[in-house]
Structures are given as C-alpha cells and as structure tokens.
C-alpha atoms as a PDB file:
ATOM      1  CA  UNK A   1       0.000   0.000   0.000  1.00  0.00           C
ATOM      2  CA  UNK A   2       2.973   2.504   0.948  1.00  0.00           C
ATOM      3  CA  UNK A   3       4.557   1.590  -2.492  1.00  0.00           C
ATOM      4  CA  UNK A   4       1.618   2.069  -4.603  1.00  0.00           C
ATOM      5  CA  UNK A   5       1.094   5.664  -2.976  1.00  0.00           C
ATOM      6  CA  UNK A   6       4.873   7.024  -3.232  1.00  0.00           C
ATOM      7  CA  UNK A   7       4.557   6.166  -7.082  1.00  0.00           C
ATOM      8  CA  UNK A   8       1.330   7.895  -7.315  1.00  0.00           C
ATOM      9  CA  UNK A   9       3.419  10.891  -5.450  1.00  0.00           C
ATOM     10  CA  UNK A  10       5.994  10.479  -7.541  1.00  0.00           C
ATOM     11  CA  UNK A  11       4.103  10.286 -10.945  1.00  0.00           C
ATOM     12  CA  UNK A  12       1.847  13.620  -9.959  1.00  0.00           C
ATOM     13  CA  UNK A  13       5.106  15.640  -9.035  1.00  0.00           C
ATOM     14  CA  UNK A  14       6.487  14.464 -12.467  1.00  0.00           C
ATOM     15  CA  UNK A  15       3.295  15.439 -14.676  1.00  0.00           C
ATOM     16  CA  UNK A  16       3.251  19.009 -12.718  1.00  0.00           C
ATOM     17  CA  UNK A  17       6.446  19.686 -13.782  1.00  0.00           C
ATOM     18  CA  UNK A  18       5.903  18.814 -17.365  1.00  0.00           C
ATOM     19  CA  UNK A  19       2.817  21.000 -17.455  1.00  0.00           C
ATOM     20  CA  UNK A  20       5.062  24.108 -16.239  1.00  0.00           C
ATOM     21  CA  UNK A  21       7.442  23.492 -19.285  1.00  0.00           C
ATOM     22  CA  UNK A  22       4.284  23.127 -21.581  1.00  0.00           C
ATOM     23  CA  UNK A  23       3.049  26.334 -20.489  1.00  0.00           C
ATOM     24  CA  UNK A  24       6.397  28.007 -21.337  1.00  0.00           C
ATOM     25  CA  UNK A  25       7.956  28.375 -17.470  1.00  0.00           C
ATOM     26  CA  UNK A  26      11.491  28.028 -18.494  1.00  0.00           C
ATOM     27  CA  UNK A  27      12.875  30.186 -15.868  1.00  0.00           C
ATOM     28  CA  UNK A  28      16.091  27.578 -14.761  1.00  0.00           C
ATOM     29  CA  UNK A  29      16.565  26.656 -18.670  1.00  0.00           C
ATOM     30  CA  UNK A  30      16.724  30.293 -19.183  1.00  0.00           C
ATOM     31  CA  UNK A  31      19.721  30.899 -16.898  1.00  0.00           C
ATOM     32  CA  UNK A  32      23.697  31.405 -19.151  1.00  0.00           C
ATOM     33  CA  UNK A  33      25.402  29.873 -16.144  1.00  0.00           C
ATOM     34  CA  UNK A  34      28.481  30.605 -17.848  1.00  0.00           C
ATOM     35  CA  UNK A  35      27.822  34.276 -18.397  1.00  0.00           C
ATOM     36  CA  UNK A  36      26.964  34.729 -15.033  1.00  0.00           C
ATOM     37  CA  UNK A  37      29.922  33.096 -13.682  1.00  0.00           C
ATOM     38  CA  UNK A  38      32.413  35.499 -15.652  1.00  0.00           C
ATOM     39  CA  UNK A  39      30.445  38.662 -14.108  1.00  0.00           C
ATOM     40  CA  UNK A  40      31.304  37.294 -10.635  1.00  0.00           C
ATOM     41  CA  UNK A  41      33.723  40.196  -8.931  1.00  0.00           C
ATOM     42  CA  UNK A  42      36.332  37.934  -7.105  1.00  0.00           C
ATOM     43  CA  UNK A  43      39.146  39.159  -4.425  1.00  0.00           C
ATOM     44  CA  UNK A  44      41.608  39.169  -7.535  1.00  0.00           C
ATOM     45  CA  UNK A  45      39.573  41.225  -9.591  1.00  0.00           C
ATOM     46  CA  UNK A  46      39.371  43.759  -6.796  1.00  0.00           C
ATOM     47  CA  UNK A  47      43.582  43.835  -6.082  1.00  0.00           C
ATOM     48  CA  UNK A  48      44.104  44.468 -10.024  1.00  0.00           C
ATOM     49  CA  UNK A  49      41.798  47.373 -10.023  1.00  0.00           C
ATOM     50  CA  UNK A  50      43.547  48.516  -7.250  1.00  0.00           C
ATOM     51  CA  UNK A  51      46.699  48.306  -8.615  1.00  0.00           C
ATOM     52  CA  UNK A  52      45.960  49.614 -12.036  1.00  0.00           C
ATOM     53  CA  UNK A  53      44.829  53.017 -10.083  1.00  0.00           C
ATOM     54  CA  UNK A  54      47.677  53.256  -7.788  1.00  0.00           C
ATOM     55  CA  UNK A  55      49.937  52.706 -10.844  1.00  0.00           C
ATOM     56  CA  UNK A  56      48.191  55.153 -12.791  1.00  0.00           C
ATOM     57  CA  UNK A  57      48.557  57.735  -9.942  1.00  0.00           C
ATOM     58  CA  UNK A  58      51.735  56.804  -9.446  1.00  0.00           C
ATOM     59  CA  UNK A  59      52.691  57.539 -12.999  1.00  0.00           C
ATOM     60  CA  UNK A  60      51.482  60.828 -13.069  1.00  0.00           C
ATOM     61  CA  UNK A  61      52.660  62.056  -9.699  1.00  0.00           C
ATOM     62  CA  UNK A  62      56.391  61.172 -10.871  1.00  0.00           C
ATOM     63  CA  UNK A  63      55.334  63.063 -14.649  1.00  0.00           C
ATOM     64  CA  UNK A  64      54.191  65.824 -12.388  1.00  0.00           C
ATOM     65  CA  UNK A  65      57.464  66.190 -10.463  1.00  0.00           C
ATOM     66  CA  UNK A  66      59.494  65.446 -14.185  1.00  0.00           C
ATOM     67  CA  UNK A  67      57.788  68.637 -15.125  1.00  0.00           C
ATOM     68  CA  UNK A  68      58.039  70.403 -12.647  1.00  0.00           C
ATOM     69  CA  UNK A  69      60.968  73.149 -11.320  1.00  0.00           C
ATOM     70  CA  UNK A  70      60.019  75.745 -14.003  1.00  0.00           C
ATOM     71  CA  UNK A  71      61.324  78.604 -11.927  1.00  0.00           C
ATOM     72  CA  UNK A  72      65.366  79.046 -12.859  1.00  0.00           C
ATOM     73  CA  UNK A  73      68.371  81.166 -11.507  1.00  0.00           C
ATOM     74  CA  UNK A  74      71.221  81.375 -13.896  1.00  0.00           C
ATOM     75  CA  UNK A  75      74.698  82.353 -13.088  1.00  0.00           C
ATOM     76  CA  UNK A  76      76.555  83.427 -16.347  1.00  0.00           C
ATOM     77  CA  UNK A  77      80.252  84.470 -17.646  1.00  0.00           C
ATOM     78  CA  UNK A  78      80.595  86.389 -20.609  1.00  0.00           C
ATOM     79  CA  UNK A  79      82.545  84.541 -23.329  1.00  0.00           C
ATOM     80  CA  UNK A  80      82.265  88.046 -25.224  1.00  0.00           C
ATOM     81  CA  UNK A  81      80.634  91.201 -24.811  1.00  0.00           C
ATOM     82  CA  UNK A  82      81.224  94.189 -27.359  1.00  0.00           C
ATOM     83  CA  UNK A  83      80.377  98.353 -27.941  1.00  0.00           C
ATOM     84  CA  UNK A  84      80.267  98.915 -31.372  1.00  0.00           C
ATOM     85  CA  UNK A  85      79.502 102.658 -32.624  1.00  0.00           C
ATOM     86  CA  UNK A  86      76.150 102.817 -35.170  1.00  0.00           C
ATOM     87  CA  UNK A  87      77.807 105.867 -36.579  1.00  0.00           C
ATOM     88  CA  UNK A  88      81.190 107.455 -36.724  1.00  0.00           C
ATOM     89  CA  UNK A  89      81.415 109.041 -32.954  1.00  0.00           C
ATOM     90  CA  UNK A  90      84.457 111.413 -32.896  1.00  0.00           C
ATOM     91  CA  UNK A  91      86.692 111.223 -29.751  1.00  0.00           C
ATOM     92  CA  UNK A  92      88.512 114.584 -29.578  1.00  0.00           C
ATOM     93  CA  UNK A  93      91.652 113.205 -30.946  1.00  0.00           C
ATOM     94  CA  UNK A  94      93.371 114.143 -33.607  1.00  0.00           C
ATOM     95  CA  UNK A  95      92.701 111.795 -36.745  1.00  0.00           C
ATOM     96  CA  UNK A  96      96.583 110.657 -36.610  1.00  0.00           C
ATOM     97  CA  UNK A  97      96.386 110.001 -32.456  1.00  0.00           C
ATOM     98  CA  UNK A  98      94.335 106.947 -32.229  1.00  0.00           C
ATOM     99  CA  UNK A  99      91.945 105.098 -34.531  1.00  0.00           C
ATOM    100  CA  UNK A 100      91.066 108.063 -36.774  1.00  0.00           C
ATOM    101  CA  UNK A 101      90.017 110.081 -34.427  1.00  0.00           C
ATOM    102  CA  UNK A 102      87.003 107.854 -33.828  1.00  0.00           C
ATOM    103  CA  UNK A 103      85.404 105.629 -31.306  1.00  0.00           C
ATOM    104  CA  UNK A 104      86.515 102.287 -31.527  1.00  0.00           C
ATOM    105  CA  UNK A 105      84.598  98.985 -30.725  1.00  0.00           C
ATOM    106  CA  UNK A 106      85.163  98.018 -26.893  1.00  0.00           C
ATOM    107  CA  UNK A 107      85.604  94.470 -25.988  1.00  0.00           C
ATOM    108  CA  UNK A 108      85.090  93.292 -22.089  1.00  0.00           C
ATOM    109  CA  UNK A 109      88.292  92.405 -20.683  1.00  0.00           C
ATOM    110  CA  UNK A 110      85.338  90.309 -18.781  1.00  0.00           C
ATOM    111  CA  UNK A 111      82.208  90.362 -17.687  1.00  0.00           C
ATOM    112  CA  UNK A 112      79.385  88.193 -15.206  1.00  0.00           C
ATOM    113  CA  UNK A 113      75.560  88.086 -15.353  1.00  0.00           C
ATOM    114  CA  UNK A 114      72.406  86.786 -13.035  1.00  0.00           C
ATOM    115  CA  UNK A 115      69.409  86.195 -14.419  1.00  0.00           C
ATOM    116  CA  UNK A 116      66.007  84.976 -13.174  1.00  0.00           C
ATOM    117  CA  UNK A 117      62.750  84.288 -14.556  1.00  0.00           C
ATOM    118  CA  UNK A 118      60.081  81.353 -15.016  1.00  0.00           C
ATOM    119  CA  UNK A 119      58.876  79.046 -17.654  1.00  0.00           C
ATOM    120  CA  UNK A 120      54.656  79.658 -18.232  1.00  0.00           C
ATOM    121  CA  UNK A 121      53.045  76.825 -19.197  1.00  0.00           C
ATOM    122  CA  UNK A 122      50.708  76.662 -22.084  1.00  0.00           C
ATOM    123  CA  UNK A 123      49.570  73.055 -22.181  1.00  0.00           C
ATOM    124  CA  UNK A 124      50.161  69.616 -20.656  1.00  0.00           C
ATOM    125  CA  UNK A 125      53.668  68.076 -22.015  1.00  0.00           C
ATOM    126  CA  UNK A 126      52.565  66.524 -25.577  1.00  0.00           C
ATOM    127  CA  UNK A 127      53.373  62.861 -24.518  1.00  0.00           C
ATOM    128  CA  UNK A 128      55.430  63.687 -21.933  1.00  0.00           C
ATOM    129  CA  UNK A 129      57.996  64.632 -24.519  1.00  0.00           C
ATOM    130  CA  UNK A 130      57.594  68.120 -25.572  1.00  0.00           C
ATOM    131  CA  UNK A 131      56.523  71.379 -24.207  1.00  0.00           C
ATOM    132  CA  UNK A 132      56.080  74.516 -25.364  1.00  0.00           C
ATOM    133  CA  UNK A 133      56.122  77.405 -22.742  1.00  0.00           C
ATOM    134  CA  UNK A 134      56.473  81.354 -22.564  1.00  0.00           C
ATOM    135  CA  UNK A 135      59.515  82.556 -20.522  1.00  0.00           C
ATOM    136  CA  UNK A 136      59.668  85.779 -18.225  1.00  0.00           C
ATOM    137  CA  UNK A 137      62.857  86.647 -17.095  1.00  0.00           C
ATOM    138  CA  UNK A 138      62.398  89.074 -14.669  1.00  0.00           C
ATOM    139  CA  UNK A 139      65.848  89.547 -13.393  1.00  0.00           C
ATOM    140  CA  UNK A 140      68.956  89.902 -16.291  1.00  0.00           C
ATOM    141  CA  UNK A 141      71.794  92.152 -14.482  1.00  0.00           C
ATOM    142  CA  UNK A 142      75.020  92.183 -16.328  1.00  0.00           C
ATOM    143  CA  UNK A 143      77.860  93.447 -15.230  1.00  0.00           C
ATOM    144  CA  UNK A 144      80.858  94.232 -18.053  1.00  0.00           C
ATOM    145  CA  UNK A 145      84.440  95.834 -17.488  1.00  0.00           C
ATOM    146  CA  UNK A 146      86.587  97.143 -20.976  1.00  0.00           C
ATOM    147  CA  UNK A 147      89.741  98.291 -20.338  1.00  0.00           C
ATOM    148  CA  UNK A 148      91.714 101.497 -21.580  1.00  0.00           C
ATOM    149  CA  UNK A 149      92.023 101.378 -25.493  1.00  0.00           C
ATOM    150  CA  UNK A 150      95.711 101.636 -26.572  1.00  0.00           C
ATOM    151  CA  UNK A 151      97.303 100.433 -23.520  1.00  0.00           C
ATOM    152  CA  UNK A 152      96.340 104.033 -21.912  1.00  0.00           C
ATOM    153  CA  UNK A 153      98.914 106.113 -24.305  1.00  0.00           C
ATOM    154  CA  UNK A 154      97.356 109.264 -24.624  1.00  0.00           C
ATOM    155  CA  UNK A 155      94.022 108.283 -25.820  1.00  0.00           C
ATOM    156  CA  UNK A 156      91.446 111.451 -25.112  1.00  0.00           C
ATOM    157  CA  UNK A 157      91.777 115.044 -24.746  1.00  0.00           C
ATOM    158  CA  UNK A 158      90.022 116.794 -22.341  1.00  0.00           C
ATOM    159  CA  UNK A 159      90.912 120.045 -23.993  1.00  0.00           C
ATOM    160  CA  UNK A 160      88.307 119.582 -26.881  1.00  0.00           C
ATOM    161  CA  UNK A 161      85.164 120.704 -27.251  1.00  0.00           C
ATOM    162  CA  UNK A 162      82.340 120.168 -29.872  1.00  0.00           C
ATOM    163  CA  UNK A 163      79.002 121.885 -30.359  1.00  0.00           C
ATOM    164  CA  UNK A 164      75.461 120.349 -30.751  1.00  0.00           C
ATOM    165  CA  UNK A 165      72.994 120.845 -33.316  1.00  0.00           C
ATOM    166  CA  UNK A 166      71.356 123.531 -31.122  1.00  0.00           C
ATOM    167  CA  UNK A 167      75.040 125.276 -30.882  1.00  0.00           C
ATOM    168  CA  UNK A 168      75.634 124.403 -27.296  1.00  0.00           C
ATOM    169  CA  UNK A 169      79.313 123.905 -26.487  1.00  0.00           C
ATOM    170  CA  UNK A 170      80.086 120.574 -24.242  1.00  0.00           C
ATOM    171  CA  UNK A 171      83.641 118.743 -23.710  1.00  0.00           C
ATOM    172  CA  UNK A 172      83.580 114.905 -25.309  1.00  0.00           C
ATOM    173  CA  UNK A 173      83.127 112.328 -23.246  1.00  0.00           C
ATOM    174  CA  UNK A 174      86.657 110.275 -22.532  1.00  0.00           C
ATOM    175  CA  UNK A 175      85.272 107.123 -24.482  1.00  0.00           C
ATOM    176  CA  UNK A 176      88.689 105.476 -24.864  1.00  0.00           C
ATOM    177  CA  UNK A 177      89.588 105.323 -20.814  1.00  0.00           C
ATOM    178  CA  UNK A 178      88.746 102.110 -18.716  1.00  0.00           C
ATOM    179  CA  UNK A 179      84.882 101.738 -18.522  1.00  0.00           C
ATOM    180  CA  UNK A 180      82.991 100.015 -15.879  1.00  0.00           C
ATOM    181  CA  UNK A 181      78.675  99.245 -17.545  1.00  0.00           C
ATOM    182  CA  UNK A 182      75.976  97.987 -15.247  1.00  0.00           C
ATOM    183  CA  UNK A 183      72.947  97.019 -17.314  1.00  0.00           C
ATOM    184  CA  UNK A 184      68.992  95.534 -16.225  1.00  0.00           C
ATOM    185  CA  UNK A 185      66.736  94.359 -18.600  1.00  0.00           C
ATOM    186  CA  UNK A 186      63.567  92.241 -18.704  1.00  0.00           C
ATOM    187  CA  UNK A 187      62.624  90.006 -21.615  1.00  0.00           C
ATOM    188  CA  UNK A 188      59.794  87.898 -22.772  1.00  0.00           C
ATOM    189  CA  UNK A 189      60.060  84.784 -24.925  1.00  0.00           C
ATOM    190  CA  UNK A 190      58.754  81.431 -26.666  1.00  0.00           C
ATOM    191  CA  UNK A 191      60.927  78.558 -25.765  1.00  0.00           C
ATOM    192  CA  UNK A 192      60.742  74.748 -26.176  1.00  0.00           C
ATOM    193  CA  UNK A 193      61.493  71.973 -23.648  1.00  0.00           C
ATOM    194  CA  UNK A 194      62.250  68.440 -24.931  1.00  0.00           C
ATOM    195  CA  UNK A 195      62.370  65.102 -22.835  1.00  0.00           C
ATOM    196  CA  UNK A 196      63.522  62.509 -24.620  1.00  0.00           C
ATOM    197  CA  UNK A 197      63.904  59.853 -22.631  1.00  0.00           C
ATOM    198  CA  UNK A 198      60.540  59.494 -20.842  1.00  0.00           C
ATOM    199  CA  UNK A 199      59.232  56.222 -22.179  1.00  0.00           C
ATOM    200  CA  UNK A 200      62.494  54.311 -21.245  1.00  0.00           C
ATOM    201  CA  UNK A 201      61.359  52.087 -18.529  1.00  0.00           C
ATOM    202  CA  UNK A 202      63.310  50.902 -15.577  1.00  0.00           C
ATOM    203  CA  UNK A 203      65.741  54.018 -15.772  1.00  0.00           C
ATOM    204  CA  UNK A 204      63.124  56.863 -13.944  1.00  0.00           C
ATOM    205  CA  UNK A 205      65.993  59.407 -13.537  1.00  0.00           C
ATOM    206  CA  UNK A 206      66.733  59.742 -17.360  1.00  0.00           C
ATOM    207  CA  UNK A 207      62.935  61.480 -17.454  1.00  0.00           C
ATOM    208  CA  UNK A 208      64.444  64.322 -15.287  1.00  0.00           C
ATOM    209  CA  UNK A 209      67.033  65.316 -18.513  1.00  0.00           C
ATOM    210  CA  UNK A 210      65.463  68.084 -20.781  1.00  0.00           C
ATOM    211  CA  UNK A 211      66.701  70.182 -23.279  1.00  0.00           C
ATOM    212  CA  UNK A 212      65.661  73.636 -24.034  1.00  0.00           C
ATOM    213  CA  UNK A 213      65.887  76.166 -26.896  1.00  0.00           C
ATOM    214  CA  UNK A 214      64.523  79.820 -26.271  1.00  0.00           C
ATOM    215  CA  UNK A 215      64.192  82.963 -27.822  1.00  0.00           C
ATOM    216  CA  UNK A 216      63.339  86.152 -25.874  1.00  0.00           C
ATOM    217  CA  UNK A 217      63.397  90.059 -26.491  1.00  0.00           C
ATOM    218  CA  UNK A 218      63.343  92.616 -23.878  1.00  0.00           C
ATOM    219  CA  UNK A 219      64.312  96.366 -22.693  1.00  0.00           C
ATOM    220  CA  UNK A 220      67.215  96.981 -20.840  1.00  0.00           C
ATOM    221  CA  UNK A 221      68.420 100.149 -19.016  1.00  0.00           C
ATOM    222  CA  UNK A 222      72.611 100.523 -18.555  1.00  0.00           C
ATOM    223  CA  UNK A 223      74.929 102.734 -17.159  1.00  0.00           C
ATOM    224  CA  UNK A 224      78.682 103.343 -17.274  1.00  0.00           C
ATOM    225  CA  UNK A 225      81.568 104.963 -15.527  1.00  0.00           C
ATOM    226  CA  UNK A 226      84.414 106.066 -17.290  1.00  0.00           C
ATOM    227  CA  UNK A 227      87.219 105.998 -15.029  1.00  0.00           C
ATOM    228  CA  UNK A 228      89.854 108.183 -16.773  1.00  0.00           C
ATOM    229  CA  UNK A 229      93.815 108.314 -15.565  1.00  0.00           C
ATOM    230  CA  UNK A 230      95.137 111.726 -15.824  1.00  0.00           C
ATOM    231  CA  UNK A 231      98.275 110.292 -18.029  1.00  0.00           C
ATOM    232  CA  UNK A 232      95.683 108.800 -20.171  1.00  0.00           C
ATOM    233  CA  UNK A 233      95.015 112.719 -21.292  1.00  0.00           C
ATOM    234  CA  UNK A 234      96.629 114.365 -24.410  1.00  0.00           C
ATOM    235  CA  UNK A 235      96.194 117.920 -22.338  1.00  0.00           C
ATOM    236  CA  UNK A 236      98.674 116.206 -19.615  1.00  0.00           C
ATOM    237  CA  UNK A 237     101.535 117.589 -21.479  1.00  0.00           C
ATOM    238  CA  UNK A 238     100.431 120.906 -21.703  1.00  0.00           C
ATOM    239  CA  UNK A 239     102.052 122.840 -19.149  1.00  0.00           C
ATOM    240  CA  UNK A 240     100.055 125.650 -19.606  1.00  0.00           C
ATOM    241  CA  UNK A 241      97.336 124.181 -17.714  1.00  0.00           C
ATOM    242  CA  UNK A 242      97.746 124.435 -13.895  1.00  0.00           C
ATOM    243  CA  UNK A 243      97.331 120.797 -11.880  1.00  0.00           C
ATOM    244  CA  UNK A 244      94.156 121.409 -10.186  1.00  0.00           C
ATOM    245  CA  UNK A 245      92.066 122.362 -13.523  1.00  0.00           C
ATOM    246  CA  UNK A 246      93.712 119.275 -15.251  1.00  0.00           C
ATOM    247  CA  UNK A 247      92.251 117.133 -12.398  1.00  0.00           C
ATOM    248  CA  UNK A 248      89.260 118.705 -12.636  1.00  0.00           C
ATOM    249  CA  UNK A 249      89.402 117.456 -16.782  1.00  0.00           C
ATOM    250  CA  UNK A 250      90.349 114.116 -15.355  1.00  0.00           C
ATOM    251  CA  UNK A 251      86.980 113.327 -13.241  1.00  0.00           C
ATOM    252  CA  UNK A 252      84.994 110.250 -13.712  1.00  0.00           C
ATOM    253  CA  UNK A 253      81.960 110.490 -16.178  1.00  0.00           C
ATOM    254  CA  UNK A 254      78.667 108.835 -16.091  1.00  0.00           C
ATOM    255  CA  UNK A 255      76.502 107.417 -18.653  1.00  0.00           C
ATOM    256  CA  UNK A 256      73.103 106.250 -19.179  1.00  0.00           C
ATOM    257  CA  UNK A 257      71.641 104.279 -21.908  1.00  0.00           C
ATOM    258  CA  UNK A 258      68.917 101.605 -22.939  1.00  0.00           C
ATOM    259  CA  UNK A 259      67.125  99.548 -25.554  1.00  0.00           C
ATOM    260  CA  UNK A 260      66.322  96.881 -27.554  1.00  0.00           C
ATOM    261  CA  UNK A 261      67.941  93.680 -27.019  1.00  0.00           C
ATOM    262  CA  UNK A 262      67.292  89.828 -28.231  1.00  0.00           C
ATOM    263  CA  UNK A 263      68.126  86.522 -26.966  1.00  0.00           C
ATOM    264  CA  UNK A 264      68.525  83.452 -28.156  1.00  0.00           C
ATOM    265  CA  UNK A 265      69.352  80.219 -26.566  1.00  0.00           C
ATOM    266  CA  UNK A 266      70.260  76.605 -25.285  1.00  0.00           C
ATOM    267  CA  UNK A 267      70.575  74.691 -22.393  1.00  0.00           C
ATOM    268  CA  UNK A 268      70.571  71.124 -20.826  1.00  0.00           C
ATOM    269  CA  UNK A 269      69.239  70.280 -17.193  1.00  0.00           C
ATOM    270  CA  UNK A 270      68.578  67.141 -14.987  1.00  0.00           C
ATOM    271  CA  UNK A 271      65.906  67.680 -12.221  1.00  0.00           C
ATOM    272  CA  UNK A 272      67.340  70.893 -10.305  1.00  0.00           C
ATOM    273  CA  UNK A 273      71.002  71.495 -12.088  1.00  0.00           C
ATOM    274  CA  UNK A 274      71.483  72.302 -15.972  1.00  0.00           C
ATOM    275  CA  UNK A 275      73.728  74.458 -17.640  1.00  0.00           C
ATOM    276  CA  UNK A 276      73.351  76.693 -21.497  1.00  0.00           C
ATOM    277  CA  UNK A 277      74.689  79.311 -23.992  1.00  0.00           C
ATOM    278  CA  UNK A 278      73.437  82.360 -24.661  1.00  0.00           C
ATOM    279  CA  UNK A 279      74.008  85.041 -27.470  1.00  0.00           C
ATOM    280  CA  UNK A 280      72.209  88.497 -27.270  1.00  0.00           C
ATOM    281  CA  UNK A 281      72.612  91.249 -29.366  1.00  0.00           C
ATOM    282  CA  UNK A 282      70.738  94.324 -29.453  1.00  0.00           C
ATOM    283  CA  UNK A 283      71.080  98.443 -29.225  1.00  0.00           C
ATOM    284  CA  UNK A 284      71.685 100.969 -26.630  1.00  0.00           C
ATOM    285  CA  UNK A 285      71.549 104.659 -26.897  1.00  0.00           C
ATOM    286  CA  UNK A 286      73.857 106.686 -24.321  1.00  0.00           C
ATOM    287  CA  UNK A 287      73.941 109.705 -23.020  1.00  0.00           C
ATOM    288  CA  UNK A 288      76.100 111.886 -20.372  1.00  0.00           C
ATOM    289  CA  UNK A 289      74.865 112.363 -17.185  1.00  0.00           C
ATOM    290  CA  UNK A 290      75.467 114.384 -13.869  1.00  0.00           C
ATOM    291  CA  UNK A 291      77.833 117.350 -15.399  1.00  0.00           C
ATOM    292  CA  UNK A 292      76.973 120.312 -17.577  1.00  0.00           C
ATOM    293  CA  UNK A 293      79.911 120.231 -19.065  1.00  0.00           C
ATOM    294  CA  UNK A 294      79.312 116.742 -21.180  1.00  0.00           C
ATOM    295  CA  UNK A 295      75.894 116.658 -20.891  1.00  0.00           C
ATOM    296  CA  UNK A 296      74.592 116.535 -24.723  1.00  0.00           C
ATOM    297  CA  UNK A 297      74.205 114.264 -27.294  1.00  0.00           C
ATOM    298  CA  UNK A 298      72.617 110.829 -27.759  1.00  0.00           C
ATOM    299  CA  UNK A 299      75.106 108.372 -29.004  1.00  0.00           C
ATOM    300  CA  UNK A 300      74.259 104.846 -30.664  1.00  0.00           C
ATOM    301  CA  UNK A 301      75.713 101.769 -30.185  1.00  0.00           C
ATOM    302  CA  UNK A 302      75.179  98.256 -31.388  1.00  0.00           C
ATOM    303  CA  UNK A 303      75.900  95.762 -28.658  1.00  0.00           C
ATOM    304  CA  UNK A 304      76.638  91.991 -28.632  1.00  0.00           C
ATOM    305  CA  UNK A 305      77.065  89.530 -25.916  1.00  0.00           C
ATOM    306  CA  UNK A 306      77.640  85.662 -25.397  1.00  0.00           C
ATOM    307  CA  UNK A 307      77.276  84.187 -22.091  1.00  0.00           C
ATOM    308  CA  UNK A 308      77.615  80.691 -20.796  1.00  0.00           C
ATOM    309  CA  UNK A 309      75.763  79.673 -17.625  1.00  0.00           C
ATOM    310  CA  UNK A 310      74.860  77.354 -14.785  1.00  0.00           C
ATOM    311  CA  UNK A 311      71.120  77.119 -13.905  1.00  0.00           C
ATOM    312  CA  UNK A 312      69.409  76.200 -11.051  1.00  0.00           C
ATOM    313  CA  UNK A 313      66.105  75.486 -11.433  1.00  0.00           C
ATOM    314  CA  UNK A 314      63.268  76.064  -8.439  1.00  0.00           C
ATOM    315  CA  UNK A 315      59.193  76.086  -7.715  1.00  0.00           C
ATOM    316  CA  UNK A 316      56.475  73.768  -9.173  1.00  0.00           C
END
C-alpha cells in the first residue's frame, strides 16, 4: 500500500512539472550559467583594479614632479661682450692720435651676469615629450668691465670741445679710458622643452634630462663709468694748464643708456642642475649724465654679448 502511494506521489510531481514546461515556465533553462559566472567580482579582480589606479597615480605624480621646477636662476660668464659705434662718434683726438680720431669697438676684458625668470606653461607636455612654454625673465643684471684702449697712451683730450645741433658747447666724453657698464633688462620669450627619454622604462631618472631652446626680447636700461687716468690725457703735457684744472678734466663720467635687445638660446638640465649658452645682441643709446659740461648728445651703439651659464632650477 505505501509503495503504490509514493509512485502515485511520484508520478503527480512528475506530470506538474511537465505542465510548467508546456506552459512556457522556463525560468532555470533560461539561466547562461556561464555568463553569469564570468560577471562574478572575485578578491583578484578587486587587487588588479587597485593596482591599475595606484599605478596610474603613481605615474602621473612622478610626470608631475618630471615637469616640474620651471622657476630658474642662472649664473653666467661672458665669453664676449662688445660696444660697437652705429655711426662714426668722434673722440677729440686728432685723426693721426688713435683710430682716426674715432670711437673704436670696446671688448670686455670680462664680464658676469644673473638672471632669473620662469617658464609659463601653455599646455600639458605633448606625450610627456615636448613642451612649449612662454619665458619671463624678470631679473637679467650684467655686469661688463673694458679696459683702456691703446694700452692708456694718450688716448682722449680733455681740452676739446664740440658743439650740438642747437650750438651748445660741451667737452667729449673720454670714451677710450677704462669703462665700468651695469645694465637691467627684462625680456619675454617662446621657448621649447624636450624630454627625450621618458618612455624608457626601468631608468626613472633619465625622465628628469630636458633640453631647451629659447628665444626672448626685452628692454634693458645701462649705465657706465668712465674711469679716466690723468696720463691717459693728451692735455697732460700741456704745461700751460695748472694741476688742479687738469684734475678737474680728469673726473669720472657717467653714462646712461637703454634699448632693444634679443636673446637666443640653449641649455641642458637634470631635475634641479642644468647648464646653457646664450648670445644676445641688441642696441643701446647713451647719453652723459650728472655734469653740464658733457651733458649733450645721444650716441648709438650696437651691442653683442655671449654668455655661458649654470642654472638652477626652483618652484612647481
């Protein structure tokens, strides 16, 4: 009797079931157990996401501090500085003393510079390769020395005297004496930054070394002390004079000039240290200052200057 009524169970259970698939229940054939297996999130799954970010901001912090430092101080020697007249500028001298009886070109016997500025960024480094930036050097103090022309063997006369175009008399200024020029100028630029070696893995501190070309134009204001030596003077042998009027010849003169100037550029660097050459060349007009007695004319000069440097390079 049990037996007959578990297969009558067993045989009702069984027909229910078909009549679910007949009526188009097919809810458990319906599952993709294999698609829902791959969407399972495991503990792996998790630590490689993880990683992946903390790579990724790993990368770009150390691309951040790569280009970073865009503030620089540079400490430069001049190689060559020069003063060359734009037009004939007569010295007083006779045209058989010295050079014609012209101003010559003046050459440092040497000279130092500081300059300070920052790199402006205009975009994000173009795959961390290349970057394009505006300069502003805020700071460019040089600092040049020529010595007396001739060897100091009678190379001005104080004696002479010219007049301007307005007829005003004024002594010439004792261009070919020792000369001490102090000049500031400020300059704005395009320059471009390479990085060559950014995508060489395993070797993270060949990103830090850059290379840089620049080219800038600015204003500069200069001035200069002429530091004459009384047996420097043509009017030294004239014994006509008494000794305390030919000191008073023999005082040191002040100029004052400015202008245009250009410079253009190269340097290499390696995360705060670098080092470059510079050329700039550019125009200054001049003009004594302080005494009556020279006070006068504008004089023009074409001026050139190459400087090599150390850099040290600062800020974010």
């Amino acid at each position: 009797m049990k037996k007959e009524l578990t297969t009558m169970l067993l045989s009702m259970f069984a027909a229910a079931v078909m009549a679910q698939e007949t009526n188009g229940d097919n809810r458990l054939a319906n599952i993709d157990w294999q698609e829902d297996s791959v969407e399972i999130t495991t503990i792996k799954d998790i630590i490689r996401t993880q990683q992946a970010v903390t790579s990724r901001s790993a990368t770009s912090a150390h691309f951040a501090k790569v280009w970073s430092k865009r503030g620089y101080f540079n400490a430069a020697y001049h190689t060559k500085s020069s003063l060359t007249p734009d037009e004939a500028i007569m010295t007083g001298l006779d045209a058989t003393e010295y050079n014609g009886g012209l101003v010559p070109t003046f050459s440092r016997k040497w000279g130092i510079s500081i300059m300070a500025g920052k790199n402006i960024k205009l975009h994000k480094p173009i795959a961390q390769m290349v970057a394009f930036n505006l300069d502003f050097t805020g700071l460019d103090l040089s600092f040049n020395y020529y010595k007396a022309e001739n060897g100091g063997e009678r190379i001005y006369d104080s004696g002479k005297t010219y007049a301007d175009k307005d007829g005003e008399t004024y002594f010439y200024p004792h261009w070919n004496a020792r000369k001490y020029q102090l000049s500031y100028g400020m300059n704005l630029g395009p320059s471009l930054t390479l990085a060559p070696f950014t995508h060489v893995n395993g070797a993270n501190g060949l990103h830090f070394l850059k290379f840089n070309v620049y080219y800038h134009i600015g204003y500069r204001v200069s001035f200069m002390l002429h530091n004459p030596d009384i047996d420097e003077d043509v009017q030294e042998t004239n014994t006509s004079l008494y000794g305390d009027e030919l000191e008073a010849r023999n005082h040191i003169q002040f100029m004052i000039g400015h202008g245009l100037y250009h410079s253009i550029g190269f340097g290499m660097s390696w995360k705060r240290i670098g080092f470059g050459y510079e050329h700039t060349f550019g125009k200054y007009k001049f003009k004594s200052i302080g005494d009556d007695d020279f006070e006068g004319t504008w004089y023009d000069f074409k001026t050139t200057t190459n400087r090599v440097f150390l850099t040290y390079r600062f800020g974010k």
